[in-house]
Protein backbone atom coordinates (compact mmCIF):
# COMPACT_ATOMS: atom_id res chain seq x y z
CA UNK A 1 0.00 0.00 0.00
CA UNK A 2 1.08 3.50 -0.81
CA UNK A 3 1.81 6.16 2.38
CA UNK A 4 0.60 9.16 1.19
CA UNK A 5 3.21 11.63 1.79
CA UNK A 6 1.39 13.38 5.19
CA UNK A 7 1.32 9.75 6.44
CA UNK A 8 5.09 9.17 6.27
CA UNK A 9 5.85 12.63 7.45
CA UNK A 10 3.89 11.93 10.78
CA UNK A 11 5.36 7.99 11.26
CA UNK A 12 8.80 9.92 10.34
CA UNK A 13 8.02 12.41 13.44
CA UNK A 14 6.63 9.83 15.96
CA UNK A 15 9.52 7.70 15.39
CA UNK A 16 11.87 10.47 16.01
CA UNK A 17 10.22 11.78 19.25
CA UNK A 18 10.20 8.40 20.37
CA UNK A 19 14.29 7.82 19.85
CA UNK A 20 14.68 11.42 21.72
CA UNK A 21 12.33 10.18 24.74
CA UNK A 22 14.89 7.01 24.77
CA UNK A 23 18.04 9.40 24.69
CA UNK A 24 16.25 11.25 27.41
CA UNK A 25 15.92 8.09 30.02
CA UNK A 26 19.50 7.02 28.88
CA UNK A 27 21.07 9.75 30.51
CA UNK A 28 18.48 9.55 33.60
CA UNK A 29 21.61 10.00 35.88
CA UNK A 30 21.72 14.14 34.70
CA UNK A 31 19.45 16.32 36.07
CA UNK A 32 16.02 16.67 34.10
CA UNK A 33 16.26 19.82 33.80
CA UNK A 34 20.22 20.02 33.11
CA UNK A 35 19.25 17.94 29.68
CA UNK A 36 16.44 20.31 28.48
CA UNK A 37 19.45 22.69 28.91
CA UNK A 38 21.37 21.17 26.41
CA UNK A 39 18.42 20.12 24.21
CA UNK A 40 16.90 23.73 24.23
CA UNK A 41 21.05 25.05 23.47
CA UNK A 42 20.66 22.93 20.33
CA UNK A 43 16.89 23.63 19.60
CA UNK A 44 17.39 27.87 19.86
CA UNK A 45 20.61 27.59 17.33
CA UNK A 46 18.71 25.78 14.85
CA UNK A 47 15.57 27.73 15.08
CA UNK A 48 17.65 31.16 14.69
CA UNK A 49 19.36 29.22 11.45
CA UNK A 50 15.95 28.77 9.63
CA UNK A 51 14.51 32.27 10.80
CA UNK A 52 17.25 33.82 9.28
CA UNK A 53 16.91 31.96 6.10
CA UNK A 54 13.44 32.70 6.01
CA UNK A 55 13.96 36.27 6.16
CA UNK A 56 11.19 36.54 9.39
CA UNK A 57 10.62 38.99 12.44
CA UNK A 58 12.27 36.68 15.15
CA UNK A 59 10.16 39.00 17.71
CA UNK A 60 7.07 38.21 16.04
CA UNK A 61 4.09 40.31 16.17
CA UNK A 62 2.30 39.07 19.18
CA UNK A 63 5.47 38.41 21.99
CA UNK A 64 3.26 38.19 25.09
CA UNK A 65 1.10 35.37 24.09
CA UNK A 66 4.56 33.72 22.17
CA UNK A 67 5.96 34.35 25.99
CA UNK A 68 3.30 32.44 27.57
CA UNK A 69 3.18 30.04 24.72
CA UNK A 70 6.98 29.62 25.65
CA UNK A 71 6.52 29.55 29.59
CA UNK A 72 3.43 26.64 29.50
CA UNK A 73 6.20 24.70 26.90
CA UNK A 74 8.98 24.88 29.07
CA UNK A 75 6.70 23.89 32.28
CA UNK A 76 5.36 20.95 30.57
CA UNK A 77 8.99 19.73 29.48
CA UNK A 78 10.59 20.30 32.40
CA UNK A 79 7.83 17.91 34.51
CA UNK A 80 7.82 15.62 31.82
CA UNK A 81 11.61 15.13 31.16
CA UNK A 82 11.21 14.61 35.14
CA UNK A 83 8.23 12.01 34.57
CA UNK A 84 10.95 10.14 31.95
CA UNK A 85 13.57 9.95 34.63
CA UNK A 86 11.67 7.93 36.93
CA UNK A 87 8.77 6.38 35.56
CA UNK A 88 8.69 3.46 33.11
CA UNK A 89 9.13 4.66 29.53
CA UNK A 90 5.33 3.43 28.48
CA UNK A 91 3.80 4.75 31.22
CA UNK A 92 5.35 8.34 31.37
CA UNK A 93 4.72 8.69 27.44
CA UNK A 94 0.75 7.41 28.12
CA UNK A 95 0.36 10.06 30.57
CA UNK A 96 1.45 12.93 28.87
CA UNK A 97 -1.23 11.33 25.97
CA UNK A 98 -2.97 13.16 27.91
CA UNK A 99 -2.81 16.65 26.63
CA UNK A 100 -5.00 16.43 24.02
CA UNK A 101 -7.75 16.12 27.03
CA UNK A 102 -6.62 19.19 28.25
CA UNK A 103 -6.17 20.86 25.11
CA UNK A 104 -10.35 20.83 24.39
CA UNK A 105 -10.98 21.19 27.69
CA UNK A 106 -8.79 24.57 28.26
CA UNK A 107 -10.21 25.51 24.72
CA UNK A 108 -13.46 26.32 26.36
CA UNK A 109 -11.91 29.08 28.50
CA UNK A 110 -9.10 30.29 26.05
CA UNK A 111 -10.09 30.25 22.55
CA UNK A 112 -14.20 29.81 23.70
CA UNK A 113 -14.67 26.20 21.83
CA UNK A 114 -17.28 24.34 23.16
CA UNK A 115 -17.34 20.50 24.06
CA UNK A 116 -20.11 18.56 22.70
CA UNK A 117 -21.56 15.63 25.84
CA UNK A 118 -19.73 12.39 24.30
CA UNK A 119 -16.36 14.30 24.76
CA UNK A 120 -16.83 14.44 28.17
CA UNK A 121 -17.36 10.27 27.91
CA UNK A 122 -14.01 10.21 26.42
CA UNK A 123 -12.36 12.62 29.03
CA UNK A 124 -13.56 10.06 31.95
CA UNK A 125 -12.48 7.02 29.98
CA UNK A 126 -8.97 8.40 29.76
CA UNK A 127 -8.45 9.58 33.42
CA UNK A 128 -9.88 6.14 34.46
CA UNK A 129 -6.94 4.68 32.09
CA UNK A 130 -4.52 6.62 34.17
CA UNK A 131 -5.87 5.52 37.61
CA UNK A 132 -5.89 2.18 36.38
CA UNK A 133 -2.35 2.32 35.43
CA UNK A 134 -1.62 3.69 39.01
CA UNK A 135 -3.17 1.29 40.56
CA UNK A 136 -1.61 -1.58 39.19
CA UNK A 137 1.99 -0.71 38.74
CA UNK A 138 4.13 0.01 42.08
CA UNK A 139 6.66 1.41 40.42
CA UNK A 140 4.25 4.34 39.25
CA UNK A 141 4.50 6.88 42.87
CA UNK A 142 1.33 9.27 43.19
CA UNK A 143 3.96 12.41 43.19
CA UNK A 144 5.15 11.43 39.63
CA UNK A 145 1.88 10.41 38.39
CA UNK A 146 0.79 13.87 39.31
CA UNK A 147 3.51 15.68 37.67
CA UNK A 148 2.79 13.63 34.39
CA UNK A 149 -0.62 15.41 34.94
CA UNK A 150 0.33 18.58 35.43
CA UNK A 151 2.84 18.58 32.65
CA UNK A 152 -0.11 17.62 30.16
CA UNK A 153 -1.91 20.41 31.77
CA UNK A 154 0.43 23.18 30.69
CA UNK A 155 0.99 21.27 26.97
CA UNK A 156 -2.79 21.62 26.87
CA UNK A 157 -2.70 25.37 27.57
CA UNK A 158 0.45 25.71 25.06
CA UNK A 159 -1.64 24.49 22.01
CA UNK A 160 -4.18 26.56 23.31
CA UNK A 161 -1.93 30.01 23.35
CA UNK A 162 -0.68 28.28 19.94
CA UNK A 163 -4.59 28.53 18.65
CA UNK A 164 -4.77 31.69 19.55
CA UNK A 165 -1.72 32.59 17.44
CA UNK A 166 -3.29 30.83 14.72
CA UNK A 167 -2.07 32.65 11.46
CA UNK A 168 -0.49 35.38 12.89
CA UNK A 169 2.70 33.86 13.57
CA UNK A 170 4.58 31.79 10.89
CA UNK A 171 5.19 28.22 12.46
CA UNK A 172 9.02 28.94 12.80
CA UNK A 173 8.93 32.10 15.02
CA UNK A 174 6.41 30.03 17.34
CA UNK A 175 9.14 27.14 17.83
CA UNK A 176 12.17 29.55 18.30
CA UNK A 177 10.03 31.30 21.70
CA UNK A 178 9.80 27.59 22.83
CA UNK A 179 13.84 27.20 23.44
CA UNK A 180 13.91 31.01 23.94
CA UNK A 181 11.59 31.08 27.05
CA UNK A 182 13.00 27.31 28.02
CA UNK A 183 17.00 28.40 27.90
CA UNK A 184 17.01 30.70 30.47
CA UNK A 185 14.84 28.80 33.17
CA UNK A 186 16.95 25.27 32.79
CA UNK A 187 20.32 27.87 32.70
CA UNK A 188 19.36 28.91 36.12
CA UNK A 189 18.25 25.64 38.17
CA UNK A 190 21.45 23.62 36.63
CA UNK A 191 23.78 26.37 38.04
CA UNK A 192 22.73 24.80 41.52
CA UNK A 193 22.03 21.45 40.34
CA UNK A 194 25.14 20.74 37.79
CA UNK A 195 26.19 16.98 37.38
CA UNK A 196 29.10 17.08 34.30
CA UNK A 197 28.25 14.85 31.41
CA UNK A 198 31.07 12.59 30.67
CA UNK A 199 31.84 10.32 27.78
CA UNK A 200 28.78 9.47 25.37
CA UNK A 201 26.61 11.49 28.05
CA UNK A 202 27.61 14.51 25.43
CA UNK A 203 26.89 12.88 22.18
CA UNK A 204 23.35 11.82 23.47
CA UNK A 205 22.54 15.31 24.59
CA UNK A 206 23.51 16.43 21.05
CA UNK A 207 21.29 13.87 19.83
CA UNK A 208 18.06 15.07 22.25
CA UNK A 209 18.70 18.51 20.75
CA UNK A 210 18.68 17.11 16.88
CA UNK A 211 15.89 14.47 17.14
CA UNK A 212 13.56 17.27 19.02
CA UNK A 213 14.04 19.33 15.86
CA UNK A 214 13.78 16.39 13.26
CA UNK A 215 10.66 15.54 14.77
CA UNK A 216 9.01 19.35 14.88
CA UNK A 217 10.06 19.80 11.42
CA UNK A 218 8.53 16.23 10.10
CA UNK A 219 5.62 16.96 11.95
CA UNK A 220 4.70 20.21 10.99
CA UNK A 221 5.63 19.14 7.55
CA UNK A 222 2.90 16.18 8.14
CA UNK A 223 -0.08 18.66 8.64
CA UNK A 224 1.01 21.02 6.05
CA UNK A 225 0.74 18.08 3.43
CA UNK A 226 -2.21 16.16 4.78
CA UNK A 227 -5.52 16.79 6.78
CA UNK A 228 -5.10 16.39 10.40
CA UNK A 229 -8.00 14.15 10.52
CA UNK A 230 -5.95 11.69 8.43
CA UNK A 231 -2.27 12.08 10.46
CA UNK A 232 -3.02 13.32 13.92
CA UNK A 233 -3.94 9.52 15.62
CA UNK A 234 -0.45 8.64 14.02
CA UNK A 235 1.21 10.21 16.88
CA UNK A 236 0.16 7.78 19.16
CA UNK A 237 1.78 4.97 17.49
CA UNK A 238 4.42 6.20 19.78
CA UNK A 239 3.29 4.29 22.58
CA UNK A 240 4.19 1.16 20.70
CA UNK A 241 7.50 2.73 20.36
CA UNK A 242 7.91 3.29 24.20
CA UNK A 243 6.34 -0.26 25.00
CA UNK A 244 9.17 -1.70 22.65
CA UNK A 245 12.09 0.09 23.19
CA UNK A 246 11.32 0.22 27.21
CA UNK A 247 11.47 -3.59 26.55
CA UNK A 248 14.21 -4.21 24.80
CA UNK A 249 16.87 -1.13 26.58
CA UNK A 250 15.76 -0.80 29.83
CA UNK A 251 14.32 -4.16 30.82
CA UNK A 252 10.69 -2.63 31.23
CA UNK A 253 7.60 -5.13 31.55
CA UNK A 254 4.22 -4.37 33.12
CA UNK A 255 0.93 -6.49 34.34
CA UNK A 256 -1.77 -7.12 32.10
CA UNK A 257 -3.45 -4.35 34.07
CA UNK A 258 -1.28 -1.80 33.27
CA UNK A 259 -1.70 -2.45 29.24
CA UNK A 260 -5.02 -2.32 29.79
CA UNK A 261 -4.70 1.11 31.38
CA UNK A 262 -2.68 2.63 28.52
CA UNK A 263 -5.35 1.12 25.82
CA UNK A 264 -8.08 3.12 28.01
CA UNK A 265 -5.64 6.11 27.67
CA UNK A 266 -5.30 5.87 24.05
CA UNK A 267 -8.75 5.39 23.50
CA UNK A 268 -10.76 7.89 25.33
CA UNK A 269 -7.90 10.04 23.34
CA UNK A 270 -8.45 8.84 19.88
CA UNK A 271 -11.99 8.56 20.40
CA UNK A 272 -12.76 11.90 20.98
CA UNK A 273 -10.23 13.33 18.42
CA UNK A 274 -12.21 11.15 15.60
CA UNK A 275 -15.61 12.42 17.21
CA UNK A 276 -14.36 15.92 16.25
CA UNK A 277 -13.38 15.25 13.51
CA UNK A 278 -16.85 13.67 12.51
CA UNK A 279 -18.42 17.32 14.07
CA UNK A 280 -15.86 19.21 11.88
CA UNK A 281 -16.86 17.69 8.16
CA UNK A 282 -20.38 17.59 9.13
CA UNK A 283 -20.28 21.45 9.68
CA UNK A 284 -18.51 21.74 6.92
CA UNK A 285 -21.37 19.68 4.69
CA UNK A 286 -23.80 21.90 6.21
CA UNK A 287 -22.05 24.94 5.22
CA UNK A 288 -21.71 23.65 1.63
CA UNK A 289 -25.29 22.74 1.21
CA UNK A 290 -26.17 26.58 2.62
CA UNK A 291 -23.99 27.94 -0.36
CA UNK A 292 -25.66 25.67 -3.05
């Protein structure tokens, strides 16, 4: 069968956020934040490279929601870089599945979308995934769980500030705030907090730096070729990804409980992003039969 090319952009993408999550546990003896350091020193130069060659405003035209758009990003890595340092692989990644849930939900307040019943149906479903998931694997703490949480929260209410941007920003000034906003903050807590990298510790900090870009740039390339009905469940292929490689490098196994958590995770997620899609070209076929 042949991937259209929005399809291989995404798989692309989720493979290459999945090999920077891996990087990220590999090097689990480093500070959280210390790495997001080094990732967002490597993110910021290559985001100033393509703004330059794109001729663009690097302020942009709208800097305090692009600051705020920056400051929920860097909150959400920070916790969730955290989250990857001591939970299981699978089970940090399913958590921070999460955001999407938090996404439509802050959208009601932010950008004033509304929520139809069913999504609330989904919303349950998926916290129930994560309580199940908590209940059934001891190496999953309540204080970590709750940071996963919270750091879907604040990714929530970053695609939220990044709706309200919408098409006043081009795409590349919105990623350069991210490291921008992020430098500074992981700059100040390593200063107090500084464990030096040695050996291949540097090479796989490079690497968290280049794979975080890869994927952005596959991705966004992804919805520019393709509808985001068609590419967006794609990204959760990546919790096969963390399931496998949590296997194979770090040993990582889990009760039949815990998969079973994950798939109610993924589901109430998927569920209600089809749903709105199914809302979305339903308004549109009413909009088309009020122009005929």
């Amino acid at each position: 069968m042949q991937l259209s090319k929005g399809v291989r952009y995404m798989l692309m993408a989720t493979f290459f956020f999945s090999l920077m999550n891996v990087c990220v546990k590999l090097v689990s003896h480093l500070p959280a934040v210390e790495v997001i350091f080094f990732r967002s020193v490597v993110s910021l130069m290559m985001s100033y490279v393509a703004i330059r060659r794109h001729n663009l405003n690097i302020w942009g035209n709208n800097p305090k929601t692009l600051v705020l758009r920056g400051t929920a990003g860097a909150g959400a890595l920070i916790l969730f870089f955290i989250t990857l340092h001591n939970m299981p692989l699978a089970t940090a990644v399913t958590v921070q599945y999460l955001s999407p849930i938090f996404t439509t939900i802050l959208g009601v307040f932010i950008v004033k979308e509304r929520v139809k019943p069913w999504q609330w149906v989904f919303f349950v479903l998926s916290f129930a995934g994560v309580l199940v998931v908590e209940g059934v694997d001891t190496r999953v703490s309540p204080l970590y769980l709750g940071i996963g949480v919270v750091s879907a929260l604040l990714s929530g209410l970053a695609y939220n500030f990044i709706r309200k941007l919408n098409t006043q920003e081009h795409p590349l000034v919105i990623v350069f705030y991210f490291p921008f906003i992020t430098l500074p903050i992981a700059l100040l807590y390593s200063v107090f907090d500084w464990v030096q990298p040695v050996g291949w510790d540097w090479a796989i900090l490079l690497l968290v730096g280049v794979l975080t870009q890869l994927a952005q740039y596959y991705m966004t390339m992804s919805y520019q070729a393709e509808e985001l009905s068609k590419v967006a469940n794609l990204n959760y292929i990546g919790i096969i990804y963390a399931i496998v490689f949590g296997f194979i490098l770090f040993d990582e196994t889990f009760e039949v409980g815990a998969y079973l958590g994950m798939a109610l995770v993924l589901a109430g997620v998927v569920l209600n992003i089809r749903y709105k899609s199914k809302i979305t070209k339903q308004q549109q076929q009413v909009v088309t039969l009020g122009e005929k």
